[in-house]
Protein backbone atom coordinates (compact mmCIF):
# COMPACT_ATOMS: atom_id res chain seq x y z
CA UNK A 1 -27.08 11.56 69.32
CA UNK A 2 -23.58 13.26 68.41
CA UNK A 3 -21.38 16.42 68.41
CA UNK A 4 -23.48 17.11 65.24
CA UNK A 5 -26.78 17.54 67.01
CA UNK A 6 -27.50 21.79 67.14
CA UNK A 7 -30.23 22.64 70.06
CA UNK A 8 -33.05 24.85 69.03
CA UNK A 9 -35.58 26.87 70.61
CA UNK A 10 -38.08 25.52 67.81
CA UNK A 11 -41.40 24.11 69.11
CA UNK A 12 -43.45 21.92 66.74
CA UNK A 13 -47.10 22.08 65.97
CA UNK A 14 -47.34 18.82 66.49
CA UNK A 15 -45.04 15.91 67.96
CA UNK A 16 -47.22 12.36 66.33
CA UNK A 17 -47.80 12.10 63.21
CA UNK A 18 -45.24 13.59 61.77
CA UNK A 19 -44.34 12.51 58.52
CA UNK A 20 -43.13 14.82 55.68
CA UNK A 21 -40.56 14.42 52.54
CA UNK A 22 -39.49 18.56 54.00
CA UNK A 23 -36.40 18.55 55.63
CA UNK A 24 -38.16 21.55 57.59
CA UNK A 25 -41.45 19.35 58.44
CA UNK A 26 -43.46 21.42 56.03
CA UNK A 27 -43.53 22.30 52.30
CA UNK A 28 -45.15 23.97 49.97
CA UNK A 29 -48.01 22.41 48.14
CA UNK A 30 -47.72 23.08 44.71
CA UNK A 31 -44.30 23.15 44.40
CA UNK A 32 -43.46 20.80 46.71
CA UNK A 33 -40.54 23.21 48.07
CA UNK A 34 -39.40 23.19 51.87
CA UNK A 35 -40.92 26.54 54.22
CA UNK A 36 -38.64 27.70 56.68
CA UNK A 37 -40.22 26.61 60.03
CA UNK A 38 -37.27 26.71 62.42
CA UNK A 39 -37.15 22.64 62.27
CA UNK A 40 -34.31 20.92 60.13
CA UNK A 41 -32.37 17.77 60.74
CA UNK A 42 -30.40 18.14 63.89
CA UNK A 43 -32.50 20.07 65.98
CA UNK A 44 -32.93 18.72 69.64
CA UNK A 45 -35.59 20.61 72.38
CA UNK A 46 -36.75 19.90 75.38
CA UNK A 47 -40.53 19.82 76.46
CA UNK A 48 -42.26 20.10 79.65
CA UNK A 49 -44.83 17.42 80.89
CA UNK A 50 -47.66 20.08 79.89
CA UNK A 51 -46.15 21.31 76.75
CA UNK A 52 -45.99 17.32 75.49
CA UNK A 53 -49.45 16.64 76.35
CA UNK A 54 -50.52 19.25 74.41
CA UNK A 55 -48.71 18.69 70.99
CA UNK A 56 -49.99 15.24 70.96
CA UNK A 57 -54.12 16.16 71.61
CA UNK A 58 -56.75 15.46 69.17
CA UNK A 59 -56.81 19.11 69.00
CA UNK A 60 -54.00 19.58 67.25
CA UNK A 61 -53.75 16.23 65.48
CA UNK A 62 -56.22 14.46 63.52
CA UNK A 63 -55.88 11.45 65.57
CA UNK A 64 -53.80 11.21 68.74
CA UNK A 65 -51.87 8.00 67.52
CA UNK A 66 -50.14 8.75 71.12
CA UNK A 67 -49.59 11.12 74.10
CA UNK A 68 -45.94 12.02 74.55
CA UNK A 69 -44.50 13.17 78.24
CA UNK A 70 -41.38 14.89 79.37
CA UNK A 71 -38.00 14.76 77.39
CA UNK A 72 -35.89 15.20 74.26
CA UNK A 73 -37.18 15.07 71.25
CA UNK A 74 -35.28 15.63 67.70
CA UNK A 75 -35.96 16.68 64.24
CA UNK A 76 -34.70 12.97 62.25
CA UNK A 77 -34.35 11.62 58.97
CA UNK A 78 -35.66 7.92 58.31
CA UNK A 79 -32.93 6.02 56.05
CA UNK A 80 -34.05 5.23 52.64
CA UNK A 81 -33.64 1.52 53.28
CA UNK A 82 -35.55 1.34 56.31
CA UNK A 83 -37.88 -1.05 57.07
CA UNK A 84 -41.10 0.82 58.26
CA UNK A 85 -43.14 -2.18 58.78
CA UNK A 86 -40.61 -1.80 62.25
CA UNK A 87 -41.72 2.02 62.77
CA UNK A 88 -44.48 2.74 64.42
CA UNK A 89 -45.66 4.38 67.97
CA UNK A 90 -43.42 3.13 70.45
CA UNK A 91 -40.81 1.12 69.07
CA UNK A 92 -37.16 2.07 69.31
CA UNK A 93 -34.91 2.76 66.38
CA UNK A 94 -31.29 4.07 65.93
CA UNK A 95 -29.10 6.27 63.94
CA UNK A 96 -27.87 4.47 60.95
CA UNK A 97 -24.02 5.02 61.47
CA UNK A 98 -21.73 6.89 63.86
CA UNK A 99 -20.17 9.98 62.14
CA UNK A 100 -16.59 9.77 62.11
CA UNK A 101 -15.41 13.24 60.66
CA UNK A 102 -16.30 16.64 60.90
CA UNK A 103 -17.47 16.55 57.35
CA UNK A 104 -20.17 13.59 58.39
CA UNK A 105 -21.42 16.00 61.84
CA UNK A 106 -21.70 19.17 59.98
CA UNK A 107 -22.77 17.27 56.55
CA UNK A 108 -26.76 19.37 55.80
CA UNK A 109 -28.28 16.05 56.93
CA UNK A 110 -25.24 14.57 59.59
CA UNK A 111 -25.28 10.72 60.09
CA UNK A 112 -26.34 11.48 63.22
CA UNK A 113 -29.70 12.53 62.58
CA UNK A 114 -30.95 9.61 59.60
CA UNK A 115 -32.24 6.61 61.83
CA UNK A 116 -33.76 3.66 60.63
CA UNK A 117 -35.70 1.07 62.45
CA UNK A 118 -34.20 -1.33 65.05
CA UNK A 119 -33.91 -4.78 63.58
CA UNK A 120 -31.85 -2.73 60.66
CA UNK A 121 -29.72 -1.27 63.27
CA UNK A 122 -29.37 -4.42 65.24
CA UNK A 123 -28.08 -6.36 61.85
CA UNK A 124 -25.51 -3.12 61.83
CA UNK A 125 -24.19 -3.52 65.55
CA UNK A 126 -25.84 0.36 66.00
CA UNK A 127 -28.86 -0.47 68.20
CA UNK A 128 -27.60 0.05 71.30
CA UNK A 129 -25.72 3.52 69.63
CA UNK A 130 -27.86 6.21 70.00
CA UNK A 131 -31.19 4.59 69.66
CA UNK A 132 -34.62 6.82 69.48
CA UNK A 133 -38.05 6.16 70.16
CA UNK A 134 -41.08 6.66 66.95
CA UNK A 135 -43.61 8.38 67.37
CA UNK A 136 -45.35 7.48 64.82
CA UNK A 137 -45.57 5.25 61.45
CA UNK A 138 -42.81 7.23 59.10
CA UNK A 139 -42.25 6.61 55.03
CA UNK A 140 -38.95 5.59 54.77
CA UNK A 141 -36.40 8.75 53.77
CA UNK A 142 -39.31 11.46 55.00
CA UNK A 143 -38.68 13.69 58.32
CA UNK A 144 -40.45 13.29 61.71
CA UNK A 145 -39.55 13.85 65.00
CA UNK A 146 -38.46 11.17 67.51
CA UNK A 147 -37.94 11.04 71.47
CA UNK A 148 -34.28 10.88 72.84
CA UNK A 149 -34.76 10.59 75.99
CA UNK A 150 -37.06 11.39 78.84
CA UNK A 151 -40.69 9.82 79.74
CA UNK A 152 -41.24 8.00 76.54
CA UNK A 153 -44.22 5.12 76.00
CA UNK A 154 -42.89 2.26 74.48
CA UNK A 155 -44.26 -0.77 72.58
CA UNK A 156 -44.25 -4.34 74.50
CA UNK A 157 -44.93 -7.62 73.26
CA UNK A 158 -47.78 -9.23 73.23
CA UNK A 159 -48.59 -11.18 76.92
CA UNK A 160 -46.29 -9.64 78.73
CA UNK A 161 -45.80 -8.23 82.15
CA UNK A 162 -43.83 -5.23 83.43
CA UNK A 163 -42.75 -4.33 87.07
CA UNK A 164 -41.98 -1.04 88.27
CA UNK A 165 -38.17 -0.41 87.97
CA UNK A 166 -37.75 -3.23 86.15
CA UNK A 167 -34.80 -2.90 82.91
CA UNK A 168 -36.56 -2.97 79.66
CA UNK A 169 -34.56 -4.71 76.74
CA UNK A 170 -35.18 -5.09 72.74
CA UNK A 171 -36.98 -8.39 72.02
CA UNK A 172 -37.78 -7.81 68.04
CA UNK A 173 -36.01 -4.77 67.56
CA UNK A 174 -37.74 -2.02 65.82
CA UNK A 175 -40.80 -4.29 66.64
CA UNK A 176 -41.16 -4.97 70.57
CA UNK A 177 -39.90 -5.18 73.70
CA UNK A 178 -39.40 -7.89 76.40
CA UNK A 179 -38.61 -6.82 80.27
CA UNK A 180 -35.92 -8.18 82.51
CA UNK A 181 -34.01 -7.97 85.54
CA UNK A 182 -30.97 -9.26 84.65
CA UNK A 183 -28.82 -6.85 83.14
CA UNK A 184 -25.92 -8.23 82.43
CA UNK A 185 -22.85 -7.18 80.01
CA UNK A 186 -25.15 -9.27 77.40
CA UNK A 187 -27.96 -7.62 77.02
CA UNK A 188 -26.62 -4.45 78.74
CA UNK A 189 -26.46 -2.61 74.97
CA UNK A 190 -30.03 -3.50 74.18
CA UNK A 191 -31.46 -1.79 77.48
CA UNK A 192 -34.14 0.96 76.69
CA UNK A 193 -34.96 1.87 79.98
CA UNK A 194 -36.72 1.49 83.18
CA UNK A 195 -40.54 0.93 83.33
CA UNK A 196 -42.36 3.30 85.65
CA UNK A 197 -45.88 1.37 86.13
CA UNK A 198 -46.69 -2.33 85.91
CA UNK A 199 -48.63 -2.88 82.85
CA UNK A 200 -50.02 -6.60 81.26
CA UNK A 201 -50.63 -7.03 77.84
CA UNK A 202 -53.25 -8.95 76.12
CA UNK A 203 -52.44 -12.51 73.96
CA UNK A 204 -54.10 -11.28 71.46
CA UNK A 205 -57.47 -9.12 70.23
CA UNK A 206 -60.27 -9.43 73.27
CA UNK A 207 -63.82 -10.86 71.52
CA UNK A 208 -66.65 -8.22 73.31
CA UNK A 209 -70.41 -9.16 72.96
CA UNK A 210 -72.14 -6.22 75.13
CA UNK A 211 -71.78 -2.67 75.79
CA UNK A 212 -73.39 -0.78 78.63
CA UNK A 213 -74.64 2.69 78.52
CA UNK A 214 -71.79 5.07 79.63
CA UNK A 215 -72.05 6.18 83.60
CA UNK A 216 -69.24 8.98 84.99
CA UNK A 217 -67.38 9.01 81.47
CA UNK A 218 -66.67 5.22 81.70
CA UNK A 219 -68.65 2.01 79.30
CA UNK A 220 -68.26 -1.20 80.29
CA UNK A 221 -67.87 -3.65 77.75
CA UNK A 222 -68.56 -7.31 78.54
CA UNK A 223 -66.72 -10.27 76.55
CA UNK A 224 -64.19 -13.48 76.70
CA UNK A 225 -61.34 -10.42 78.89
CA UNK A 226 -58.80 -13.39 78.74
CA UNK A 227 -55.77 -12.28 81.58
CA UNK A 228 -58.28 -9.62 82.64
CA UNK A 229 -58.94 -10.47 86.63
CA UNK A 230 -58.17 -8.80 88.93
CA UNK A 231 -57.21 -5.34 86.80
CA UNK A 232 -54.39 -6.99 85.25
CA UNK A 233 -55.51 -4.35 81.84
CA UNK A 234 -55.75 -1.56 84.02
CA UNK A 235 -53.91 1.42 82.15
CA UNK A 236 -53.49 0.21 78.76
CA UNK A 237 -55.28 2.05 75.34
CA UNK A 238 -57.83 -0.16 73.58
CA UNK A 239 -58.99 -0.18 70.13
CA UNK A 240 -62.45 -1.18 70.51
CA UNK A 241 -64.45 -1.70 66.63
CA UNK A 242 -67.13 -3.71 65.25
CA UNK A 243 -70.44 -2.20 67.11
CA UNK A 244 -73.06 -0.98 65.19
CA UNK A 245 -73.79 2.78 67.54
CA UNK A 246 -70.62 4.39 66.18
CA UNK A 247 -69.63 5.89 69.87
CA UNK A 248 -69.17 2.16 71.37
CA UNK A 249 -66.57 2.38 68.74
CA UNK A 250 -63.16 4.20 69.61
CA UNK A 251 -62.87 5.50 66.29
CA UNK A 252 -64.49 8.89 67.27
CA UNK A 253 -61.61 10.10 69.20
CA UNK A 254 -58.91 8.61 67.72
CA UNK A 255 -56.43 6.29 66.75
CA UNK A 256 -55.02 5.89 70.26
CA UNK A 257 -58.36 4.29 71.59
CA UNK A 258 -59.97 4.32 75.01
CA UNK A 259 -57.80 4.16 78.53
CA UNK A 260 -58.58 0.78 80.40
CA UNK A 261 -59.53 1.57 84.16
CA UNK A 262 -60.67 -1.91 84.93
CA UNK A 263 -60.69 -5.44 84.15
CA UNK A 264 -61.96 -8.76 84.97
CA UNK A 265 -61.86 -11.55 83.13
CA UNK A 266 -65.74 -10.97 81.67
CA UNK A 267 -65.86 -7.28 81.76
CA UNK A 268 -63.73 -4.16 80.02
CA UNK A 269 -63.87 -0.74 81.94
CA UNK A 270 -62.97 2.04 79.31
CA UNK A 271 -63.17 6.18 79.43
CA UNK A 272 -65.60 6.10 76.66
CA UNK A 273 -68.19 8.87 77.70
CA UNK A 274 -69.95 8.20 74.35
CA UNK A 275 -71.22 4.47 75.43
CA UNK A 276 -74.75 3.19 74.35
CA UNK A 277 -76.13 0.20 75.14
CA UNK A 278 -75.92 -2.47 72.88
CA UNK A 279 -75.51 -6.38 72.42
CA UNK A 280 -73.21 -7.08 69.40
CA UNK A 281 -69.93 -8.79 68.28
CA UNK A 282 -67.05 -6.55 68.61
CA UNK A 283 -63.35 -6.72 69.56
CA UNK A 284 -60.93 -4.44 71.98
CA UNK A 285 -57.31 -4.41 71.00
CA UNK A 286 -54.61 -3.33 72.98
CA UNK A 287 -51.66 -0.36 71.95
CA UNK A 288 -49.34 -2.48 74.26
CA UNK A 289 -47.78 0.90 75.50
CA UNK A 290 -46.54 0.92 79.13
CA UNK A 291 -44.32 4.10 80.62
CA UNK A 292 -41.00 4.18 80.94
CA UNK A 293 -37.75 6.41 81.87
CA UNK A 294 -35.57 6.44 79.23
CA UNK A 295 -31.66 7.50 79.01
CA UNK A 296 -29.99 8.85 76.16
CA UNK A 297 -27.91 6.82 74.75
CA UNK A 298 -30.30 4.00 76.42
CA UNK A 299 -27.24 1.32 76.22
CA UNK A 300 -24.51 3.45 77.24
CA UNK A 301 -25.11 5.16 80.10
């Protein structure tokens, strides 16, 4: 981010679902007071593949809105005038404004460490400056922590297809992101990074009819898989709701859903160890998250 950034040795409780109006990540609940945690604005670590997985289980969130891999993360500030309809798992932000004197780095929140969400920063000429990838859905002027850089999962658009190695660029910023292997001086301050696994995202909510008893941890759902053939879903989260046996359902471990491990265009493989047999109406949606390597600052270097 900038010269203002301190490192830290501090290691969170939890990485998703961070969202507190503590400057430290935690306060006090009656008074509503900050508790010294080691966390504040500013602070930057570094976390293992292991370490990453870890702080973003069910075990140590309430729902794992997302598993987080390798990299930098940071200790931020959402602006106040934020949109956070824009911020949520996966999509990129930025800082609000580049500090420009000492006084702005060492200030007890620096500029360097409020962000707000990407179409904000776009407006502002900032996106490419810096930017940071949520975590998480975040009330705007509240702390969280964000990824920097590293092995970050990142929100794509709706039907859309990703190649290994392939540039990733801002297509709504704040919102989504389109892929492309052009990058030119044009678009060269929007790139986020390279995707690492080739990933196809659904139109739109699948329609599900059936669902088969579970076999070796997996339930196969049947339904209208439009895009589905040949396992073109393979590797994305679904949401699955709407069946009446509560473990068809992906509720019951969270808000991340169940791991697609095949697909045709009538059937829905999912790691759902839970699944009962049962013809009924339901629906599979898609987190759109696909894997990539990102650089800090993405645009820059």
């Amino acid at each position: 981010m900038s010269k203002g950034i301190q490192f830290t040795s501090y290691i969170p409780t939890s990485l998703v679902g961070v969202n507190s109006p503590s400057p430290t990540l935690a306060a006090e609940v009656v008074t509503g007071l900050p508790i010294p945690t080691g966390a504040f604005p500013g602070n930057v670590f570094f976390l293992s593949e292991a370490q990453a997985n870890q702080l973003s289980q069910v075990s140590v969130n309430a729902a794992p809105l997302l598993t987080c891999h390798e990299g930098w993360y940071a200790v931020v500030q959402v602006s106040a005038s934020a949109v956070v309809a824009n911020i949520k798992q996966g999509a990129i932000g930025a800082m609000t404004a580049i500090p420009t004197t000492s006084a702005q780095e060492n200030a007890s929140v620096p500029y360097s460490c409020v962000v707000t969400d990407g179409a904000t920063a776009a407006t502002a000429g900032l996106l490419g400056v810096n930017p940071v990838v949520f975590l998480n859905s975040v009330t705007a002027g509240y702390y969280t922590i964000v990824q920097v850089s590293g092995d970050a999962s990142i929100l794509l658009a709706a039907s859309q297809t990703t190649v290994v190695g392939q540039g990733l660029l801002s297509q709504t910023p704040g919102t989504v992101l389109s892929a492309t292997t052009a990058l030119s001086l044009a678009n060269i301050q929007n790139l986020v990074g390279v995707a690492e696994n080739v990933i196809v995202t659904p139109a739109a909510a699948l329609v599900l009819s059936a669902a088969a008893a579970a076999s070796g941890g997996s339930t196969v759902y049947t339904g209208t898989i439009t895009g589905g053939g040949s396992n073109a879903f393979a590797g994305l989260y679904f949401v699955v709701a709407g069946f009446t046996n509560a473990t068809n359902n992906s509720a019951y471990v969270g808000a991340q859903g169940f791991l697609a491990t095949a697909s045709t265009t009538t059937t829905l493989t999912l790691t759902n160890a839970g699944g009962i047999a049962e013809t009924h109406a339901g629906t599979a949606t898609a987190t759109n998250l696909a894997r990539a390597r990102v650089a800090f600052p993405f645009g820059i270097v």
